[in-house]
Structure formats: structure tokens, C-alpha cells
C-alpha atoms as a PDB file:
ATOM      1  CA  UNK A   1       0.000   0.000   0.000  1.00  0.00           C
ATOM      2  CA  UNK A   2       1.292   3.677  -1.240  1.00  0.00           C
ATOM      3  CA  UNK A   3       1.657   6.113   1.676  1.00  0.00           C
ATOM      4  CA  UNK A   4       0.605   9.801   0.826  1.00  0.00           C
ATOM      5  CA  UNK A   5       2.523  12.949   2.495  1.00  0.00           C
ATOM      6  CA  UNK A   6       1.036  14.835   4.778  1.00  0.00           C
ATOM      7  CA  UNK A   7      -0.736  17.709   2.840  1.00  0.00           C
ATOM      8  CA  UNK A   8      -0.473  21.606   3.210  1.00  0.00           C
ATOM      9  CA  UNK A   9      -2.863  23.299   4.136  1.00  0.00           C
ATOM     10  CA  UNK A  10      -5.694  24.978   1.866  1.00  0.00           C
ATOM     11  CA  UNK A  11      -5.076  28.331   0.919  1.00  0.00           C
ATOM     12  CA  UNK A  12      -7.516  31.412   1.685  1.00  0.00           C
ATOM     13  CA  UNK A  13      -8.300  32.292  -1.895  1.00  0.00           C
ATOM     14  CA  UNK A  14      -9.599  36.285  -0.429  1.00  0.00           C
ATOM     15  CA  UNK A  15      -8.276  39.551   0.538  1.00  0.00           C
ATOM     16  CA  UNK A  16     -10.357  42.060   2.526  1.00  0.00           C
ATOM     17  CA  UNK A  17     -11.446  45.318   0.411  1.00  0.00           C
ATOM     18  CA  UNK A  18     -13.215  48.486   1.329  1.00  0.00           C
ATOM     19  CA  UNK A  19     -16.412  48.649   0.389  1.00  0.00           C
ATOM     20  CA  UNK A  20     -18.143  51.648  -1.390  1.00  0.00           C
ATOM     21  CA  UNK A  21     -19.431  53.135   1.703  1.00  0.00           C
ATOM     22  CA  UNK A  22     -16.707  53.516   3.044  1.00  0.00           C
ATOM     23  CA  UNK A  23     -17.523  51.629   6.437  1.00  0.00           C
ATOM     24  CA  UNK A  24     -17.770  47.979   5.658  1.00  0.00           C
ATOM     25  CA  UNK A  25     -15.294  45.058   4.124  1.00  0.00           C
ATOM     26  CA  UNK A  26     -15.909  42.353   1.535  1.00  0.00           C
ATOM     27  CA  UNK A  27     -14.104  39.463   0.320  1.00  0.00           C
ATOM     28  CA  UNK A  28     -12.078  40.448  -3.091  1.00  0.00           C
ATOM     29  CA  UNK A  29     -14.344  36.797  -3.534  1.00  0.00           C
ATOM     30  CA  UNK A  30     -17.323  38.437  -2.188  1.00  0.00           C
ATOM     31  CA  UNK A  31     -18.256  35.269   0.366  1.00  0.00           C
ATOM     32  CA  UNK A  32     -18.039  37.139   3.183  1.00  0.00           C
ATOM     33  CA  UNK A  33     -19.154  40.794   4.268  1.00  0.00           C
ATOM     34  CA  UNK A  34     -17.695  42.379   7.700  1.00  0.00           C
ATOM     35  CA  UNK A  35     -19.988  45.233   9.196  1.00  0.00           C
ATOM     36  CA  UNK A  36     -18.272  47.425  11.895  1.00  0.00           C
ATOM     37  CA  UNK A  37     -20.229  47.345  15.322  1.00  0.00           C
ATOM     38  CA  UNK A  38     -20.397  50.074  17.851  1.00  0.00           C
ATOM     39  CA  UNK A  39     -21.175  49.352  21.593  1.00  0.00           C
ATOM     40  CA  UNK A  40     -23.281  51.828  23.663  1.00  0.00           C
ATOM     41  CA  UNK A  41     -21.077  54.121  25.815  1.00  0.00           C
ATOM     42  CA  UNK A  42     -22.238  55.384  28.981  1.00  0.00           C
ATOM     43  CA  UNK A  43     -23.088  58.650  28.084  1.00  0.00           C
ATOM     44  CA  UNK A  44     -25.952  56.962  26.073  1.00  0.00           C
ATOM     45  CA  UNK A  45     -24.063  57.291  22.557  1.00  0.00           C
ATOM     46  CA  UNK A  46     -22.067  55.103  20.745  1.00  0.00           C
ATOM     47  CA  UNK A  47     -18.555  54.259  20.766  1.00  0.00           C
ATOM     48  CA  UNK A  48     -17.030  56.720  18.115  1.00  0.00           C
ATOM     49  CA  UNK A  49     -14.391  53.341  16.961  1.00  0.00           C
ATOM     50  CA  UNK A  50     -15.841  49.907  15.877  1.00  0.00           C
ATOM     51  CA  UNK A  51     -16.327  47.933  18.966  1.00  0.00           C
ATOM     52  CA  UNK A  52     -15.990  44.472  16.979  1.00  0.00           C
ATOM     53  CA  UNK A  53     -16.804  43.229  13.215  1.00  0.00           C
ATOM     54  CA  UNK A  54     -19.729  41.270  12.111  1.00  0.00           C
ATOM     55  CA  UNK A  55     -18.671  38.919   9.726  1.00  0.00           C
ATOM     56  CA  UNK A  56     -21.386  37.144   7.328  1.00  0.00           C
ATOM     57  CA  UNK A  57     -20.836  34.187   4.822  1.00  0.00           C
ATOM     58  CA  UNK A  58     -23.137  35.527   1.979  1.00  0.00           C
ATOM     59  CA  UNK A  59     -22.785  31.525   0.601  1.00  0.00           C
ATOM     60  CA  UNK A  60     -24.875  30.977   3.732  1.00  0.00           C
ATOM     61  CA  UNK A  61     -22.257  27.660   4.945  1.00  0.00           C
ATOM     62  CA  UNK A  62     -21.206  29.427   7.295  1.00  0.00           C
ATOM     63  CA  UNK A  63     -23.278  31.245  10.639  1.00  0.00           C
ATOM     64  CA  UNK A  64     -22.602  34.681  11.415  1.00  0.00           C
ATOM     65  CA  UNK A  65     -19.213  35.517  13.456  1.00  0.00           C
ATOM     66  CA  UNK A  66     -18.415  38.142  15.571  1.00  0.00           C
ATOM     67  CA  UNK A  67     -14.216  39.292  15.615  1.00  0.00           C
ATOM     68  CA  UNK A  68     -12.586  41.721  18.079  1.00  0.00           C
ATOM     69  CA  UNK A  69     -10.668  43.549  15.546  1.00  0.00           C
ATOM     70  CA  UNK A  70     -10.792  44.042  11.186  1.00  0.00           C
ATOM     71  CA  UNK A  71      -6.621  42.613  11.775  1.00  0.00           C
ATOM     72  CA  UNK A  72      -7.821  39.592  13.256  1.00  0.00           C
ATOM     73  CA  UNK A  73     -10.836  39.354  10.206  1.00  0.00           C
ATOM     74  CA  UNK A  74      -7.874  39.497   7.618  1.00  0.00           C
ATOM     75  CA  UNK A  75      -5.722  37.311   9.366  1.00  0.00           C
ATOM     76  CA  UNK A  76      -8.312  34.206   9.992  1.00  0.00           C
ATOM     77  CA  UNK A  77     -10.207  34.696   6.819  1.00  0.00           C
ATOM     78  CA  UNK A  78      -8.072  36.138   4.066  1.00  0.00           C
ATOM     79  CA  UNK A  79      -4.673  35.342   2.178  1.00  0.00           C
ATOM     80  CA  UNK A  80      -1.607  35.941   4.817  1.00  0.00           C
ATOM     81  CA  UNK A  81      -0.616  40.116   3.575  1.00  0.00           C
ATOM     82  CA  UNK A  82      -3.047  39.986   0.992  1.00  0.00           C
ATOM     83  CA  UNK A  83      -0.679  37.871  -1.064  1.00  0.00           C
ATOM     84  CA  UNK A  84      -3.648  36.085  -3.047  1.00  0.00           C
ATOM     85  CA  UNK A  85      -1.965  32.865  -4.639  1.00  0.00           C
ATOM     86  CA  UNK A  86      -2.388  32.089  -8.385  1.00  0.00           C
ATOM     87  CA  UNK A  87      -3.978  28.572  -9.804  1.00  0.00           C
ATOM     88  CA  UNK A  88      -3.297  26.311 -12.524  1.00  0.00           C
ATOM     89  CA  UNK A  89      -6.630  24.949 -13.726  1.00  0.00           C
ATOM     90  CA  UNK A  90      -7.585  22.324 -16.264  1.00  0.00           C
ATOM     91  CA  UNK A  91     -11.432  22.241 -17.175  1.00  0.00           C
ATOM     92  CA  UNK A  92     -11.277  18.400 -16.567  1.00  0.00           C
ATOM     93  CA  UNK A  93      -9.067  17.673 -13.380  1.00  0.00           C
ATOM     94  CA  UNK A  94     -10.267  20.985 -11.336  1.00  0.00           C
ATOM     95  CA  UNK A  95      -6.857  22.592  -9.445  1.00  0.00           C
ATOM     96  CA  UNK A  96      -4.035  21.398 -11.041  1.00  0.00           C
ATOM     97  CA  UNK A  97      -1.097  23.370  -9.024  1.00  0.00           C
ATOM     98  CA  UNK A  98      -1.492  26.607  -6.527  1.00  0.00           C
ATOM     99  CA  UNK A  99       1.625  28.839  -6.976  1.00  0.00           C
ATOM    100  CA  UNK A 100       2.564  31.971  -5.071  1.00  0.00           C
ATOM    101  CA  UNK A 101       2.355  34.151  -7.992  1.00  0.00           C
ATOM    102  CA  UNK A 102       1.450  34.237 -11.928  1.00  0.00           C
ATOM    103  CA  UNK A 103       5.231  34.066 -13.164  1.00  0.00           C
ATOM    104  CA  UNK A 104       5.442  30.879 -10.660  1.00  0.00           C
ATOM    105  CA  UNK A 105       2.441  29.007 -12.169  1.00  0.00           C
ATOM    106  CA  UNK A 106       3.369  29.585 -15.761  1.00  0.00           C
ATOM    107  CA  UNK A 107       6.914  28.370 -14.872  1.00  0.00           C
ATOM    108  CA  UNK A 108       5.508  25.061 -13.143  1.00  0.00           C
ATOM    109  CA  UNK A 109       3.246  24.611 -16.394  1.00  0.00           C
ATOM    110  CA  UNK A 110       5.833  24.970 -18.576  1.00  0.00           C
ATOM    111  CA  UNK A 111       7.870  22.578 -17.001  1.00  0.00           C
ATOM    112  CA  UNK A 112       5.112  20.170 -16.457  1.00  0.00           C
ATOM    113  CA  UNK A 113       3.952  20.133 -20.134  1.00  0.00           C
ATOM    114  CA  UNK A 114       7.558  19.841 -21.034  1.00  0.00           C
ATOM    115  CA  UNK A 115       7.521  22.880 -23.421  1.00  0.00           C
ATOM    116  CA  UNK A 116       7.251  26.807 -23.593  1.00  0.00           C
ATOM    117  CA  UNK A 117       4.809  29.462 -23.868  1.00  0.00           C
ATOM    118  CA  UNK A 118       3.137  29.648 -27.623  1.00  0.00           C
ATOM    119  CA  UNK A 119       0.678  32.292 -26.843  1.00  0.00           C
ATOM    120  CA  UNK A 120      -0.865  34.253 -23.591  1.00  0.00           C
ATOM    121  CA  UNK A 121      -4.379  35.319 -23.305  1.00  0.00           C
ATOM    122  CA  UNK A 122      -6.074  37.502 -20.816  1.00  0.00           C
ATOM    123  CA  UNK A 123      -9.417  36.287 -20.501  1.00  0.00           C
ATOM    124  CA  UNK A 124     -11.096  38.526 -17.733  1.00  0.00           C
ATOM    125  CA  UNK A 125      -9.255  40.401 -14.490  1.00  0.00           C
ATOM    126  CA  UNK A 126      -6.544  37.723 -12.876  1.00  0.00           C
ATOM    127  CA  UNK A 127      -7.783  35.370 -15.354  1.00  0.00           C
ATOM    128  CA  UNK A 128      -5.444  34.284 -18.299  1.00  0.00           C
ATOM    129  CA  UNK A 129      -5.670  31.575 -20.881  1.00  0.00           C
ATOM    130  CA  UNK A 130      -2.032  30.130 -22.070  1.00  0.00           C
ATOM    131  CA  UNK A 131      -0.910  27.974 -24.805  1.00  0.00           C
ATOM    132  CA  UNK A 132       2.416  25.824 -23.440  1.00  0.00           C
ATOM    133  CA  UNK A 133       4.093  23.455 -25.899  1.00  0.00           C
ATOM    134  CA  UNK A 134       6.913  22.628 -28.375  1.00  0.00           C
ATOM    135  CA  UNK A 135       5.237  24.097 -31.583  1.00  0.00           C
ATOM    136  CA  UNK A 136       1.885  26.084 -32.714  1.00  0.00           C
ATOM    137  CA  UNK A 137       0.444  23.109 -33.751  1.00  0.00           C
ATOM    138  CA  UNK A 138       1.294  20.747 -30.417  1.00  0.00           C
ATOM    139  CA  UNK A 139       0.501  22.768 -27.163  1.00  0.00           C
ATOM    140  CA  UNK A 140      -1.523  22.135 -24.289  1.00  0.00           C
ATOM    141  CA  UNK A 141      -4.303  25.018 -23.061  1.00  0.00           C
ATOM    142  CA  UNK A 142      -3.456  26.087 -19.457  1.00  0.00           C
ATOM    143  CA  UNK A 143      -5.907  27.759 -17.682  1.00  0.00           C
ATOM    144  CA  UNK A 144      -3.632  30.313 -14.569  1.00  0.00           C
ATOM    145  CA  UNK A 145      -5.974  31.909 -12.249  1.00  0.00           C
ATOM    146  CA  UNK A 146      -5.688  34.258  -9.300  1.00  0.00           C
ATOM    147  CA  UNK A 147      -7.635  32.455  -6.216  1.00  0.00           C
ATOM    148  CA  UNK A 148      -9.922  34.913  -5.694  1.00  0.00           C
ATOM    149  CA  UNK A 149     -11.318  35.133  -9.110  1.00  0.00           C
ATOM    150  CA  UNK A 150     -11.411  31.928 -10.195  1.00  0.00           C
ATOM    151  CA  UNK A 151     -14.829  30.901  -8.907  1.00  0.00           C
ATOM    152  CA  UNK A 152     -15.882  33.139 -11.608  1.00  0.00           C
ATOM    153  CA  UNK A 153     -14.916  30.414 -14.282  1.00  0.00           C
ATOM    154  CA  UNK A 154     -16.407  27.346 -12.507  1.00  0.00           C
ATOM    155  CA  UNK A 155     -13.671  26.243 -10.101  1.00  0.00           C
ATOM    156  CA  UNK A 156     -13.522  25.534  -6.277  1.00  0.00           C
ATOM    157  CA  UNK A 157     -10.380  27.664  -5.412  1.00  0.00           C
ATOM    158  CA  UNK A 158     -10.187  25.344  -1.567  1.00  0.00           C
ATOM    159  CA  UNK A 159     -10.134  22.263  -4.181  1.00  0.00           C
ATOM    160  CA  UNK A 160      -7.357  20.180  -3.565  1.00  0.00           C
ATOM    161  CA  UNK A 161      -4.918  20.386  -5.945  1.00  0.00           C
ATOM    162  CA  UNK A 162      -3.362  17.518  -8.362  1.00  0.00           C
ATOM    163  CA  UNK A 163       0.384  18.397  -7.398  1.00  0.00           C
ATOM    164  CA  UNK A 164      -0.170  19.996  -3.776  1.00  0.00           C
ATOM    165  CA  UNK A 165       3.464  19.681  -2.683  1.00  0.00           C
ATOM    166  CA  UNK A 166       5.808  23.136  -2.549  1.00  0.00           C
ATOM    167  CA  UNK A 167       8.782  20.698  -2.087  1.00  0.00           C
ATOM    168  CA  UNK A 168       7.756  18.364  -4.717  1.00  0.00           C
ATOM    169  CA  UNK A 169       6.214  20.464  -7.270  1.00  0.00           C
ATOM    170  CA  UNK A 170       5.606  17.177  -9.987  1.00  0.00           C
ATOM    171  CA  UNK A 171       4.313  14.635  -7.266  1.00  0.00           C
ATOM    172  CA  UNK A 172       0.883  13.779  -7.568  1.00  0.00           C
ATOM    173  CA  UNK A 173      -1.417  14.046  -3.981  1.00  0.00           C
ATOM    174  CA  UNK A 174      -3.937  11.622  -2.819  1.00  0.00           C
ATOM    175  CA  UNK A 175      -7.043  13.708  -5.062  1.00  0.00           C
ATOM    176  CA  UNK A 176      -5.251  12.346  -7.943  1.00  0.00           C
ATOM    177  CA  UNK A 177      -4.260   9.059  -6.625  1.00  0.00           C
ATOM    178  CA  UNK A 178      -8.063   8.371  -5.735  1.00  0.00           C
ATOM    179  CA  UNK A 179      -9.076   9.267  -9.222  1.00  0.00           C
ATOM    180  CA  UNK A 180      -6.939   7.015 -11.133  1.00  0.00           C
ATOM    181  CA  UNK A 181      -7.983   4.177  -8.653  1.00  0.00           C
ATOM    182  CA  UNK A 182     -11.903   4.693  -9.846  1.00  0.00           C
ATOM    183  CA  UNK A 183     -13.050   2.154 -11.997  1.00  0.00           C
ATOM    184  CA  UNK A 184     -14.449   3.233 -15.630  1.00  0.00           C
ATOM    185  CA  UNK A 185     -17.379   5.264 -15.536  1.00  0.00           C
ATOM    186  CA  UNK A 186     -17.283   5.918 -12.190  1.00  0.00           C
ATOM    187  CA  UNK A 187     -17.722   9.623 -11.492  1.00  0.00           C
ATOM    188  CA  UNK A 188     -14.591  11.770  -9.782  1.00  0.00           C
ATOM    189  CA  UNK A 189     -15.172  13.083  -5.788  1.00  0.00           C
END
């Protein structure tokens, strides 16, 4: 029996953004919404700073959450210093690779597919389409995704990924081991 590595840990696909009036946050992958709330003070007013954040999961899977402080909102909810990582995506295995930033993915696809980059689309805002092979007429497509934006296009940015190892960037994790253990005509988890 193969024994699988220990796996990291899923990324938070979100950073925290101002919204329009000026007074509340949302998700750059608007899931969540924080609302500042004020405590009564005893002169029968309200504290003039936010006593503590309500946070709500529009998706409804999550209940509503109260936080001390907007830092401690970022922190537990969003990517660490708003460092939202990039994806490498393939419309029939999900998540292929997460990668710390756009130049990093395109690298690991390129060496994955074992050839260069043909041509480089940009298909909406942190979305790009890229062409990665050995000639114009033999290329793979390669979909590379920022986190936050990629639920936009159909994919689950907490997916596991096919090659979730930073050490190991080619070996395959246990999401793709279980799928090429599925008999035929089976349907993927």
C-alpha cells in the first residue's frame, strides 16, 4: 500500500477590500461581508471606533461571526498580507497546481507540459488563458488563475490540488491518486 505525504494546508483564496461606503469590508471573492459594530457608551451614545466586526458568509455555509478587531478578520479569513496565490486549472481535473504568484504558475506549467509558452491570453481580471508546448500546432491550453477570481470560471479555489506539494512540485497528492484508482465510468469526488 502507497503512503501519501502529509498535505499543506488549503489556501484562503480572499483579501479584505473596502467597500463603497466607506464603512464595511468584503471578500475580493465576495463570500463574506464584515460590518463594523459600535457598543453603547455610557453617556448613552455610541462608541465613536468599531467595537468588533460582524462577519457574514453571503454563501450561507457558514453562521454569522463576531471578531474583536478588522486585523484579526484578515488574518483568519483572508490570504496571509493579501498575497492572493495564483492557480493552474484544467477544465477536466479541477486545481491542477497553486503557486505563489502568476510568473510561478506559468513556470511550473511549462515545465510540467515539457515545453514553452506559444501564446498568452487575458481572458477577464486575474484570469489568463495560455498555450504551453513545443510548436503552434502541439501545445496544451493552461488555464492560470488568481484564487480569488477563479470561482468566476467554474472552479472551487479550496479544491485540492493535483500536485499539492511546494517541495515536490511534480508529485501527484492523494485527489489524484483516488481518481486514477476509480473504476471506468465511475464519477470523480
Amino acid at each position: 500500500m502507497e503512503t501519501v505525504r502529509r498535505l499543506p494546508e488549503p489556501i484562503k483564496p480572499r483579501r479584505l477590500i473596502r467597500a463603497k461606503d466607506g464603512h464595511t469590508y468584503v471578500t475580493s471573492d465576495d463570500r463574506y461581508t464584515a460590518v463594523p459594530a459600535y457598543s453603547p457608551t455610557l453617556q448613552r451614545g455610541s462608541a465613536s471606533r468599531p467595537s468588533y466586526w460582524v462577519v457574514k458568509d453571503r454563501s450561507a455555509r457558514e453562521a454569522t461571526r463576531e471578531y474583536r478587531t478588522i486585523t484579526l478578520v484578515r488574518e483568519l479569513l483572508c490570504a496571509p498580507h493579501g498575497s492572493v496565490p495564483w492557480l493552474v486549472c484544467d477544465p477536466d481535473a479541477g486545481i491542477v497546481r497553486v503557486e505563489s504568484s502568476r510568473a510561478n504558475a506559468v513556470r511550473w506549467a511549462r515545465t510540467h507540459h515539457q515545453g514553452r509558452t506559444i501564446s498568452r491570453d487575458i481572458v477577464a481580471d486575474g484570469w489568463f488563458s495560455y498555450r504551453i508546448g513545443v510548436s503552434p500546432t502541439q501545445y496544451k491550453n493552461v488555464w492560470i488563475g488568481r484564487a480569488d477570481v477563479v470561482h468566476r470560471q467554474g472552479f472551487d479555489p479550496e479544491q485540492q490540488p493535483l500536485y499539492p506539494y511546494p517541495d515536490h512540485p511534480n508529485e501527484q497528492g492523494s485527489r489524484a491518486l483516488a481518481n486514477s484508482a476509480q473504476q471506468p465510468g465511475e464519477k470523480a469526488p
